[in-house]
PDB file of N, CA and C in Angstrom:
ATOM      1  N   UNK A   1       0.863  -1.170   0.000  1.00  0.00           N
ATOM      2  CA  UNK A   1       0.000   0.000   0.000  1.00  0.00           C
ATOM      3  C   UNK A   1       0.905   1.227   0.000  1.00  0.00           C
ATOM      4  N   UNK A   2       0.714   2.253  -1.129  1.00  0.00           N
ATOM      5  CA  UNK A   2       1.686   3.046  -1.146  1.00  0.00           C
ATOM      6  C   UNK A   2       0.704   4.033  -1.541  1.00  0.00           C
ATOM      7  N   UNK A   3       0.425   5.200  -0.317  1.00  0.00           N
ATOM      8  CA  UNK A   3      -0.539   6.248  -0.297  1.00  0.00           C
ATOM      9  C   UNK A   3       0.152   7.228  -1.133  1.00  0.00           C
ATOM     10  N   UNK A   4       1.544   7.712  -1.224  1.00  0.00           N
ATOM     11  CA  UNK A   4       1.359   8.795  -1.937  1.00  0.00           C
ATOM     12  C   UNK A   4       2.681   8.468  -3.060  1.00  0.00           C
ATOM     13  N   UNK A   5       2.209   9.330  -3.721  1.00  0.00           N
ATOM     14  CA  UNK A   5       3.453   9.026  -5.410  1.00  0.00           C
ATOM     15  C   UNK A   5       5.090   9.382  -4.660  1.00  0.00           C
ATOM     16  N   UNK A   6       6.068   8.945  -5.093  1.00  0.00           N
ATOM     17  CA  UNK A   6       7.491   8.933  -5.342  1.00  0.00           C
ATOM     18  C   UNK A   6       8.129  10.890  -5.444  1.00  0.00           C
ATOM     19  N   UNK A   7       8.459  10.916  -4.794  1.00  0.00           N
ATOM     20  CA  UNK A   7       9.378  10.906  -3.667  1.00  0.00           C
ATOM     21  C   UNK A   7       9.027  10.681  -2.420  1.00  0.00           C
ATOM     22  N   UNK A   8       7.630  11.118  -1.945  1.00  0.00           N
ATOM     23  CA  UNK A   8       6.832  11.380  -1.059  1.00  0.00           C
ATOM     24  C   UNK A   8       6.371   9.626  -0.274  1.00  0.00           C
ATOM     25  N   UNK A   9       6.262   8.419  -1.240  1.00  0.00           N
ATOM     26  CA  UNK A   9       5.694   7.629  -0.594  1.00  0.00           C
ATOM     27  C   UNK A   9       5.982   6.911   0.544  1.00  0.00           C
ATOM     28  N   UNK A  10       4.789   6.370   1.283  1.00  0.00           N
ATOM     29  CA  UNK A  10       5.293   6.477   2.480  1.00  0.00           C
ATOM     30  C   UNK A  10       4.537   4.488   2.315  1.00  0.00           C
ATOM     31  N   UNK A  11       5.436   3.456   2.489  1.00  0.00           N
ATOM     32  CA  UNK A  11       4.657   2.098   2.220  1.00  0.00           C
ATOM     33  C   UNK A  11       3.947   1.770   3.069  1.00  0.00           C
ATOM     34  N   UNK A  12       2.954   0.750   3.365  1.00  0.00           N
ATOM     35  CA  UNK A  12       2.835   0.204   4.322  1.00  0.00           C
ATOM     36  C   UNK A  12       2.067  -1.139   3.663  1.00  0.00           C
ATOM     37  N   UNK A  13       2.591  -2.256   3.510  1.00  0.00           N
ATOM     38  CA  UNK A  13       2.279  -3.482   2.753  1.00  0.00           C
ATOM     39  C   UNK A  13       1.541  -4.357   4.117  1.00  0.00           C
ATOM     40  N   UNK A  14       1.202  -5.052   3.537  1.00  0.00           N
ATOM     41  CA  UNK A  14       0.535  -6.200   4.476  1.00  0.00           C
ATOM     42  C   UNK A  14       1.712  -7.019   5.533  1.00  0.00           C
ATOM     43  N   UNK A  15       2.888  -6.812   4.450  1.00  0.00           N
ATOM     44  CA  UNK A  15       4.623  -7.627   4.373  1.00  0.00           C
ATOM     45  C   UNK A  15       4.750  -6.973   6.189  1.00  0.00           C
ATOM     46  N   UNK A  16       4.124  -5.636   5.896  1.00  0.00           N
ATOM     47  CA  UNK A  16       4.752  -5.090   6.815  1.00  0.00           C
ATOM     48  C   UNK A  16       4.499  -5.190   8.596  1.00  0.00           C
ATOM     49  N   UNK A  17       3.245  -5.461   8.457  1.00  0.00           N
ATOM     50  CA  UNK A  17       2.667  -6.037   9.709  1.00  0.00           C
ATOM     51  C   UNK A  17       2.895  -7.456  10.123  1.00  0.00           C
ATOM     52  N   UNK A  18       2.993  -8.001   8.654  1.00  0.00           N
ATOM     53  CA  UNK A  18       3.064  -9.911   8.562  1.00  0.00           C
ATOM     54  C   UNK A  18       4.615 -10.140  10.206  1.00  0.00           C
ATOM     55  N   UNK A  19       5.297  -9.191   9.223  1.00  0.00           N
ATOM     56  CA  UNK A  19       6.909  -9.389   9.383  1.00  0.00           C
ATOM     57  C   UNK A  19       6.735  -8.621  11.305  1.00  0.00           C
ATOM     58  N   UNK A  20       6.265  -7.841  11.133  1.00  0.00           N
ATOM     59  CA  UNK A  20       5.884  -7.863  12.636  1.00  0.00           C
ATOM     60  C   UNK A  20       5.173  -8.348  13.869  1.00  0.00           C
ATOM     61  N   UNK A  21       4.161  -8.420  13.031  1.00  0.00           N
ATOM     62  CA  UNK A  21       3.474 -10.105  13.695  1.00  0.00           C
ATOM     63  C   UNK A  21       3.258 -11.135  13.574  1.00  0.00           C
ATOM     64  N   UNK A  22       4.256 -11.769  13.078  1.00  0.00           N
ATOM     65  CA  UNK A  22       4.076 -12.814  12.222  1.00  0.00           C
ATOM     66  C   UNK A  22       3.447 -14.138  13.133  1.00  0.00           C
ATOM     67  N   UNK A  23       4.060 -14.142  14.822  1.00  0.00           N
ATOM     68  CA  UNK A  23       3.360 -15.041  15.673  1.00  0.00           C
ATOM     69  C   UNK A  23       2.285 -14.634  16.284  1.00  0.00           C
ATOM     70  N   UNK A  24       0.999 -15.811  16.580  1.00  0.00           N
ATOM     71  CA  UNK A  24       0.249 -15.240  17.487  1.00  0.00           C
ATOM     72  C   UNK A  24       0.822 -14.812  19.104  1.00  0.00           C
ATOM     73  N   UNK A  25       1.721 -15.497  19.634  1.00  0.00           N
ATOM     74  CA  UNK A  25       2.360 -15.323  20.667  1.00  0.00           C
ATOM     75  C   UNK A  25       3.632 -14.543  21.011  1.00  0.00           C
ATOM     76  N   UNK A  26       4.337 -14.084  22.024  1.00  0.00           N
ATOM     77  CA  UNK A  26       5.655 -13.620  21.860  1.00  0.00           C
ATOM     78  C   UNK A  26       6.311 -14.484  22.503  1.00  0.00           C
ATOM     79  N   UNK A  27       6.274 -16.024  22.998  1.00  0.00           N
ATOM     80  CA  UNK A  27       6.939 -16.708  22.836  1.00  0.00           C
ATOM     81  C   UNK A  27       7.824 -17.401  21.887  1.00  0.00           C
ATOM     82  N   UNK A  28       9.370 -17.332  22.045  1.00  0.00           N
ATOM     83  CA  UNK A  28      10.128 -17.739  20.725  1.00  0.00           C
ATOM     84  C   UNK A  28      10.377 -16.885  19.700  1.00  0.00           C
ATOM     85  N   UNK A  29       9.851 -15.564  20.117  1.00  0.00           N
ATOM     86  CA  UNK A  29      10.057 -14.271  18.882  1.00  0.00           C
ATOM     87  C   UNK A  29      11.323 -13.667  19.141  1.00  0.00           C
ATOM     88  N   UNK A  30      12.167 -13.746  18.274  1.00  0.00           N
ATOM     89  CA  UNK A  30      13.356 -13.028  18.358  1.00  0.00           C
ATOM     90  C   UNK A  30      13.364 -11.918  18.505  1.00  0.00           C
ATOM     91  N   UNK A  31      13.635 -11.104  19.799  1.00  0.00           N
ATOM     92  CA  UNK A  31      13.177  -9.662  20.513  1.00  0.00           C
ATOM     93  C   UNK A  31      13.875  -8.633  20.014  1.00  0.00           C
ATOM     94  N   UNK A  32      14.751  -8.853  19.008  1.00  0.00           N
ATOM     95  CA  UNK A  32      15.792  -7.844  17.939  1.00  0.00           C
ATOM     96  C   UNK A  32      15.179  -7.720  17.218  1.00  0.00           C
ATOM     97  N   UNK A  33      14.745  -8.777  16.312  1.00  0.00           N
ATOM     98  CA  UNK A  33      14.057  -8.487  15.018  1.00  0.00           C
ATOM     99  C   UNK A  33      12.689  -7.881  15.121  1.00  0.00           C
ATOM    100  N   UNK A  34      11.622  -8.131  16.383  1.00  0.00           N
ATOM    101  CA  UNK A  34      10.984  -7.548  16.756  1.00  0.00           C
ATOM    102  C   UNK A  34      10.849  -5.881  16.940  1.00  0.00           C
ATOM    103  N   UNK A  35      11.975  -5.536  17.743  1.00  0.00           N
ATOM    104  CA  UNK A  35      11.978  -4.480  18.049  1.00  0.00           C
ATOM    105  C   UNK A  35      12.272  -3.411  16.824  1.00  0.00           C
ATOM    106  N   UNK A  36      13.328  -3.916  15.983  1.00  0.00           N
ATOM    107  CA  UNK A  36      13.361  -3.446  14.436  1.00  0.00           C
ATOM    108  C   UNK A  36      12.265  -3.196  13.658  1.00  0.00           C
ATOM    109  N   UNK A  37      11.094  -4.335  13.842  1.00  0.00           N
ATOM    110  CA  UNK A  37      10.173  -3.928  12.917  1.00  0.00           C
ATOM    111  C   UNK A  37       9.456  -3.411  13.789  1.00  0.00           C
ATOM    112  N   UNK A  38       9.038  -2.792  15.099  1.00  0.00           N
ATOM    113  CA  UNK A  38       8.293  -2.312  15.456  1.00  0.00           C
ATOM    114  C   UNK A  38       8.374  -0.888  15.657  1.00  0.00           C
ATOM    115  N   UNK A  39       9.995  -0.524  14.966  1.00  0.00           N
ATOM    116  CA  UNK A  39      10.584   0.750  14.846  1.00  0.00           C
ATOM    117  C   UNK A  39      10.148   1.483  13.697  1.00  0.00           C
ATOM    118  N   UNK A  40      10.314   0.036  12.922  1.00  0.00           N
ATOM    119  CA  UNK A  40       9.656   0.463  11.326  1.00  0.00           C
ATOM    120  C   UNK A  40       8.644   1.241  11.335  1.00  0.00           C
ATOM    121  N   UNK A  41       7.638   0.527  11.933  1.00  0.00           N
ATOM    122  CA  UNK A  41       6.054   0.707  12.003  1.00  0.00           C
ATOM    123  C   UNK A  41       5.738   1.960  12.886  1.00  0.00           C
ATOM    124  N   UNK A  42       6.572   2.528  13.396  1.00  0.00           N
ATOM    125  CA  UNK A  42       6.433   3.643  14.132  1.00  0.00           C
ATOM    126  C   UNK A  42       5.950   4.946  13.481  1.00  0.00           C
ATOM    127  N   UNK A  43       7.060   5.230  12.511  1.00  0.00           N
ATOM    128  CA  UNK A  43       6.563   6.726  11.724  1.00  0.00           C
ATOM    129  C   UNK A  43       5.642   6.315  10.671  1.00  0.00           C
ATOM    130  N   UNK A  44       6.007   5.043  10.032  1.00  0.00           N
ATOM    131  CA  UNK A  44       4.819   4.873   9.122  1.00  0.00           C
ATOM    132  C   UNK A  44       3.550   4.498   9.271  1.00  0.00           C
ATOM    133  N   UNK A  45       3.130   4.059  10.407  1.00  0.00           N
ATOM    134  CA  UNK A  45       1.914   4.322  11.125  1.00  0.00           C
ATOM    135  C   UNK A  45       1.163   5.904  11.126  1.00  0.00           C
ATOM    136  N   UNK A  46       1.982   6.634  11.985  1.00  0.00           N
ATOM    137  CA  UNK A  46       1.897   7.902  12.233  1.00  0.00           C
ATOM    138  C   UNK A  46       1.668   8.713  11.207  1.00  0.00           C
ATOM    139  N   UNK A  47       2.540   8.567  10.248  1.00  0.00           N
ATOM    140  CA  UNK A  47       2.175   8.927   9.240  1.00  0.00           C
ATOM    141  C   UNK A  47       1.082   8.874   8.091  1.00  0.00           C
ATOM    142  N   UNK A  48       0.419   7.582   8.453  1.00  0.00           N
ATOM    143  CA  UNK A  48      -0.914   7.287   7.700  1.00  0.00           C
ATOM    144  C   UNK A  48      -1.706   7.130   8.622  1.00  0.00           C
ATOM    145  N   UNK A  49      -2.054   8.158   9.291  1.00  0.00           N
ATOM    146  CA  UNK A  49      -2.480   8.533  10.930  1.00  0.00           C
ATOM    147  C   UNK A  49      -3.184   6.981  11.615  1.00  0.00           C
ATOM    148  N   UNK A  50      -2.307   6.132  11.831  1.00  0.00           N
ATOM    149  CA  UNK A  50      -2.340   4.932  12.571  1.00  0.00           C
ATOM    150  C   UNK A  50      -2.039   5.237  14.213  1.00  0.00           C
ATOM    151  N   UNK A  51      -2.540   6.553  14.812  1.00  0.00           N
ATOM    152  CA  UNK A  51      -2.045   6.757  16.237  1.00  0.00           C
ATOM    153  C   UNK A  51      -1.567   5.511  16.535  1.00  0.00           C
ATOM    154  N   UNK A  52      -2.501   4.953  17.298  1.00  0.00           N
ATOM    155  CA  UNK A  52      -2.511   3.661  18.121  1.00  0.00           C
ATOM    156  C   UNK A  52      -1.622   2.729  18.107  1.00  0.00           C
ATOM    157  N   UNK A  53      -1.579   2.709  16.842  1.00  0.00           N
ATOM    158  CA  UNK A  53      -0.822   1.509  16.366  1.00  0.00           C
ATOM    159  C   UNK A  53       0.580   1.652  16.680  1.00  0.00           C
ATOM    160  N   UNK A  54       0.940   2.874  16.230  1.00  0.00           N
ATOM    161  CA  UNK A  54       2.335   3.832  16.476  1.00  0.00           C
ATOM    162  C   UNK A  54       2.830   4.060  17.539  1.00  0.00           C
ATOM    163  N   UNK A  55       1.556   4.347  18.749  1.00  0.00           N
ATOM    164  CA  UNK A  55       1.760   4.543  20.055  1.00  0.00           C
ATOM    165  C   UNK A  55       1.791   2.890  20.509  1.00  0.00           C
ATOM    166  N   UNK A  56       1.362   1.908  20.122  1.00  0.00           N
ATOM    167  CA  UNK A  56       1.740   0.815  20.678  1.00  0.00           C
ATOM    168  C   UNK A  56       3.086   0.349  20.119  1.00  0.00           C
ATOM    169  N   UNK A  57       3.861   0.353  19.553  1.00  0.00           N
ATOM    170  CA  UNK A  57       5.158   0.437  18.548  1.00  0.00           C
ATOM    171  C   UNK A  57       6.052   0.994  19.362  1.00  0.00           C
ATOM    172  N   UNK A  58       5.885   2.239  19.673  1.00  0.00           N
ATOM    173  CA  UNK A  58       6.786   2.117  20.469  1.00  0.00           C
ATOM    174  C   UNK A  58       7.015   1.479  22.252  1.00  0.00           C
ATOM    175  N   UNK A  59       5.910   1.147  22.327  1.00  0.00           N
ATOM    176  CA  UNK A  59       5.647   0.652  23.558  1.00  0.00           C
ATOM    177  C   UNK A  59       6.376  -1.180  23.288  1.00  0.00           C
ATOM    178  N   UNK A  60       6.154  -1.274  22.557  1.00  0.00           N
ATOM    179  CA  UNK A  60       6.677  -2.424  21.813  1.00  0.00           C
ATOM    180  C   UNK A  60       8.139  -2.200  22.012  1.00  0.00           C
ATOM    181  N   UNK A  61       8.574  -1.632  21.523  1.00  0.00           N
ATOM    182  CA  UNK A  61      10.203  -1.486  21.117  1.00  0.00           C
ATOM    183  C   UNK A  61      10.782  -1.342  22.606  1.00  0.00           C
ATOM    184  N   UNK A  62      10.190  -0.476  23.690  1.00  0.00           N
ATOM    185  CA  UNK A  62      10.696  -0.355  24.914  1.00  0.00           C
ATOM    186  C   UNK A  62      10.591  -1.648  25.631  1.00  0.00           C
ATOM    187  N   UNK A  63       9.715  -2.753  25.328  1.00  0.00           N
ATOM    188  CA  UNK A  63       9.020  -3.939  26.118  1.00  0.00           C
ATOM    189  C   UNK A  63      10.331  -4.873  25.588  1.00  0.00           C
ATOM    190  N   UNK A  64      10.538  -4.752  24.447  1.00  0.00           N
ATOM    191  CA  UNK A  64      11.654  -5.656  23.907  1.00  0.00           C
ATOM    192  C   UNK A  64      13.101  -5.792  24.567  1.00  0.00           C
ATOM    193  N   UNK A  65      13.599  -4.191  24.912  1.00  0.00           N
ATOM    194  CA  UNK A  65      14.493  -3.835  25.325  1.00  0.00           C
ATOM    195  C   UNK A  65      14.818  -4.313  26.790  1.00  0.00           C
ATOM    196  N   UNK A  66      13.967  -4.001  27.177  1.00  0.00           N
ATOM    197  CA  UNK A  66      13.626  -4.553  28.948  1.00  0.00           C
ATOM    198  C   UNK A  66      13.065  -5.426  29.021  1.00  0.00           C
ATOM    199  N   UNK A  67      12.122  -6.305  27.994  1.00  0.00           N
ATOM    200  CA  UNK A  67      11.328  -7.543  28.705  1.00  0.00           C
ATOM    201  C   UNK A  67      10.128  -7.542  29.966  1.00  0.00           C
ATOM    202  N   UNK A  68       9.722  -6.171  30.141  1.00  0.00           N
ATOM    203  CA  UNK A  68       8.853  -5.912  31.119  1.00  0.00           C
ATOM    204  C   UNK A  68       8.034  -5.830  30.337  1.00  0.00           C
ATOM    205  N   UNK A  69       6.678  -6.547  30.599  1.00  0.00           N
ATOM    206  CA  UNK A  69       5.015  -6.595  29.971  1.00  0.00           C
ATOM    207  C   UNK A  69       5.487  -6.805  28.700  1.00  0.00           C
ATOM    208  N   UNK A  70       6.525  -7.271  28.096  1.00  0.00           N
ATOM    209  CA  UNK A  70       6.545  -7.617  26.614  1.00  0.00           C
ATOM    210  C   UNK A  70       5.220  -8.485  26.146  1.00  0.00           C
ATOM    211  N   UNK A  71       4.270  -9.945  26.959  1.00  0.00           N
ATOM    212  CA  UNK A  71       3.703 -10.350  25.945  1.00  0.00           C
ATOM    213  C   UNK A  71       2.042  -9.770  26.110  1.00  0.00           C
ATOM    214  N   UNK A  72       2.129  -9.541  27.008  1.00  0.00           N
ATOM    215  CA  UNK A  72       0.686  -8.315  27.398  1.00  0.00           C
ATOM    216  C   UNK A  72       0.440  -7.190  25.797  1.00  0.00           C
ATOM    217  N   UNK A  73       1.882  -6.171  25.873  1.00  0.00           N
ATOM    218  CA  UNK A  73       2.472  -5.265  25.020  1.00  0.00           C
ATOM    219  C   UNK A  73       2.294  -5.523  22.988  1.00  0.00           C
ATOM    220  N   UNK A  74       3.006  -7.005  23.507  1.00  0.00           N
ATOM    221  CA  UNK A  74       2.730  -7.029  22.219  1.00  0.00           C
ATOM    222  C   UNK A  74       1.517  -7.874  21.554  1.00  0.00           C
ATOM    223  N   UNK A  75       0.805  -8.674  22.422  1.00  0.00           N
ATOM    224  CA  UNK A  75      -1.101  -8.803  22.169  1.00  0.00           C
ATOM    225  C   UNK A  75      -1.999  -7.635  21.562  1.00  0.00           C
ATOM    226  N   UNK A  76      -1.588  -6.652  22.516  1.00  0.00           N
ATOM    227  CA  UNK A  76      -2.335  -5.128  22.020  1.00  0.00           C
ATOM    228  C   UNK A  76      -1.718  -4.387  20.501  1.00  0.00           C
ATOM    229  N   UNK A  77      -0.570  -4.794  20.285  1.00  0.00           N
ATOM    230  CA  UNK A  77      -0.601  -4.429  19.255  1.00  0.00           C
ATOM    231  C   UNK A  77      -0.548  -5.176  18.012  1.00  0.00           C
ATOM    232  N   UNK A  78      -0.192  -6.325  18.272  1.00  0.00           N
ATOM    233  CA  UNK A  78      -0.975  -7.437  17.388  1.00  0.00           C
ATOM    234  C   UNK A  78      -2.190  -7.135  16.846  1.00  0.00           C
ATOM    235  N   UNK A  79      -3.079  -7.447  17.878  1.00  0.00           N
ATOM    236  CA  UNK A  79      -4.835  -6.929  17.657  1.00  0.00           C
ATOM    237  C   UNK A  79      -4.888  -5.790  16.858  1.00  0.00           C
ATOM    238  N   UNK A  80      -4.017  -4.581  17.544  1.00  0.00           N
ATOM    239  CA  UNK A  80      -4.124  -3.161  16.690  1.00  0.00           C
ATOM    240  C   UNK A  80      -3.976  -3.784  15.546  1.00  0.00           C
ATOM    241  N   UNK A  81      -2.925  -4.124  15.151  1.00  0.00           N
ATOM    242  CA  UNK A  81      -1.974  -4.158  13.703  1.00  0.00           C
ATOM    243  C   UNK A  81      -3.366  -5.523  13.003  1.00  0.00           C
ATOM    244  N   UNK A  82      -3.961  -5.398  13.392  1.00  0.00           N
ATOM    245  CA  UNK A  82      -5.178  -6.390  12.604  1.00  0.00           C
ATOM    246  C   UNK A  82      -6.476  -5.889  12.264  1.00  0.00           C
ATOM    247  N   UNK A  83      -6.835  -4.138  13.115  1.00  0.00           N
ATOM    248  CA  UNK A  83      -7.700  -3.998  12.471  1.00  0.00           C
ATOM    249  C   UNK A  83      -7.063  -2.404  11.856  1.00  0.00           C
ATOM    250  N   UNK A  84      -5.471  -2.291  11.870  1.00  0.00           N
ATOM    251  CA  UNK A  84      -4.706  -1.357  11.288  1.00  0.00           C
ATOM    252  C   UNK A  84      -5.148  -2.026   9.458  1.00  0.00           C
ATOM    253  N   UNK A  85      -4.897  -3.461   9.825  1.00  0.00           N
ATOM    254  CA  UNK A  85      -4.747  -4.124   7.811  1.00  0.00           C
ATOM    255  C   UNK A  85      -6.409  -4.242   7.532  1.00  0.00           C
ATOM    256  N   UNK A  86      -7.559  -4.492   8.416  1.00  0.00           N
ATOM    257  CA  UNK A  86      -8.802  -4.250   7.577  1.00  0.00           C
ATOM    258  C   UNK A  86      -9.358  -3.101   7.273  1.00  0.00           C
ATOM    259  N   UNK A  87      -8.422  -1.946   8.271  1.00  0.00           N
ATOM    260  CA  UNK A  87      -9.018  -0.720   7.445  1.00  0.00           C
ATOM    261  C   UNK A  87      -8.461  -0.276   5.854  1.00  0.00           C
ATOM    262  N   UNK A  88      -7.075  -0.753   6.119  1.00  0.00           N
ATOM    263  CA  UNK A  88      -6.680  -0.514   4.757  1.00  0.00           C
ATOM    264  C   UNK A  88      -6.398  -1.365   3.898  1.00  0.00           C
ATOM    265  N   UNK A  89      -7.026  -2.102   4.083  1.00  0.00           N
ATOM    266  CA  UNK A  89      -7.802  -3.321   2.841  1.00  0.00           C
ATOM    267  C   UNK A  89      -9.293  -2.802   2.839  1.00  0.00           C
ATOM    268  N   UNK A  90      -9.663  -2.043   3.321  1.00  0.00           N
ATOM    269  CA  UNK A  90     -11.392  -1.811   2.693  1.00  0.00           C
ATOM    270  C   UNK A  90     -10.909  -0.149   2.197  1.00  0.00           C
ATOM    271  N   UNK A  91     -10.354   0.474   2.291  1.00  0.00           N
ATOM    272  CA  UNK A  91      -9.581   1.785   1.802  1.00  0.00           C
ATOM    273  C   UNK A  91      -9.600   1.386   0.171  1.00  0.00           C
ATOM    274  N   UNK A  92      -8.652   0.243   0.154  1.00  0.00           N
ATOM    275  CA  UNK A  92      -7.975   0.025  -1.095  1.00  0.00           C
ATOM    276  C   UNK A  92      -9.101  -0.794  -1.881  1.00  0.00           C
ATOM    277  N   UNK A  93     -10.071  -1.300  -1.524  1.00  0.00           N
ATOM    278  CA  UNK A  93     -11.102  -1.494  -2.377  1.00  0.00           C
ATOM    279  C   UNK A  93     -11.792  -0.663  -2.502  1.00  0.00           C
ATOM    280  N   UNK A  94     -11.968   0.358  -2.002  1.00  0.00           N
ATOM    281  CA  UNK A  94     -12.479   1.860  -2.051  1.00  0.00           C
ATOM    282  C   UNK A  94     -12.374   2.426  -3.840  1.00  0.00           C
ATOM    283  N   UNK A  95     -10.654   2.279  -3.804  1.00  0.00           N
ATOM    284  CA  UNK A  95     -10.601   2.815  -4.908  1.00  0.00           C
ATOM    285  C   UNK A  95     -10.849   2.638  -6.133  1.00  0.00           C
ATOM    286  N   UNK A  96     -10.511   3.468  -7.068  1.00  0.00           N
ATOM    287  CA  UNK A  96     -10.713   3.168  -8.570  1.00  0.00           C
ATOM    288  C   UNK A  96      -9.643   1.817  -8.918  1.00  0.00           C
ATOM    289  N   UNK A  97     -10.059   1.386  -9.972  1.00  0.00           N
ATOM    290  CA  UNK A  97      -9.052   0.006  -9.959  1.00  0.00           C
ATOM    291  C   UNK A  97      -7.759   0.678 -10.958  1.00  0.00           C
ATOM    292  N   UNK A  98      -8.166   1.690 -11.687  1.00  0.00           N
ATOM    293  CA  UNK A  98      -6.794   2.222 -11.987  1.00  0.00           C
ATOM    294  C   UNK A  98      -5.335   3.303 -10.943  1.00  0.00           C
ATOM    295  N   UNK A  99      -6.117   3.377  -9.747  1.00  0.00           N
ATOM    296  CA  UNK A  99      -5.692   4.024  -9.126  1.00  0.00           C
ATOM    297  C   UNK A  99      -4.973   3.195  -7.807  1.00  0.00           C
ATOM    298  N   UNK A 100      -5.276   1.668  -7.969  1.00  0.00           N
ATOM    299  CA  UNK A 100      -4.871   0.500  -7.223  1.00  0.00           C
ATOM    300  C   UNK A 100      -3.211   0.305  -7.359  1.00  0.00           C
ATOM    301  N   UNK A 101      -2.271   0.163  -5.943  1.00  0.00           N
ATOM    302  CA  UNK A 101      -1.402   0.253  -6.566  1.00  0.00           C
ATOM    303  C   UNK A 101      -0.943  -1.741  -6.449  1.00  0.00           C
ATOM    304  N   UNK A 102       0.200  -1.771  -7.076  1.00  0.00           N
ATOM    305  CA  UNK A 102       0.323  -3.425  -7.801  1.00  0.00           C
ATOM    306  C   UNK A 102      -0.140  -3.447  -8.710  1.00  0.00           C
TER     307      UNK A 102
END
């Protein structure tokens, strides 16, 4: 999903949440790679005004670091980051099909 044209675009693919939540649990999740993509997801959330999602991101990234309330932390934004992808999967059927990007 790429809201605005080149130079400007800002992505946010399905890839992108997948790769961040890819488990239902945070047991066995590698808490680096985690915290990386939950860095990702920070401005580009924010930027496609995903508050929540963004504000749980970084709450994420601090939980990783320390391991305090990490799997509480990252449930909530799991969930977020699930109805972050049905809003913008009903967005993108919204549009014109020439205006679809892929």
């Amino acid at each position: 999903l790429v809201l605005y044209e080149p130079p400007y675009a800002v992505p946010m693919r399905p890839d992108d949440l997948d790769a961040a939540f890819r488990s239902s649990a945070v047991d066995g999740v590698d808490r680096e790679e985690l915290a990386r993509n939950a860095h990702t997801l920070v401005s580009r959330c924010s930027v496609l005004g995903f508050s929540e999602l963004s504000r749980l991101s970084i709450k994420l990234q601090q939980a990783c670091r320390t391991g305090r309330d990490l799997p509480v932390i990252y449930a909530e934004a799991r969930a977020e980051s699930t109805n972050v992808y049905e809003i913008a999967s009903r967005s993108l059927e919204r549009l014109e099909p020439g205006c679809r990007p892929g």
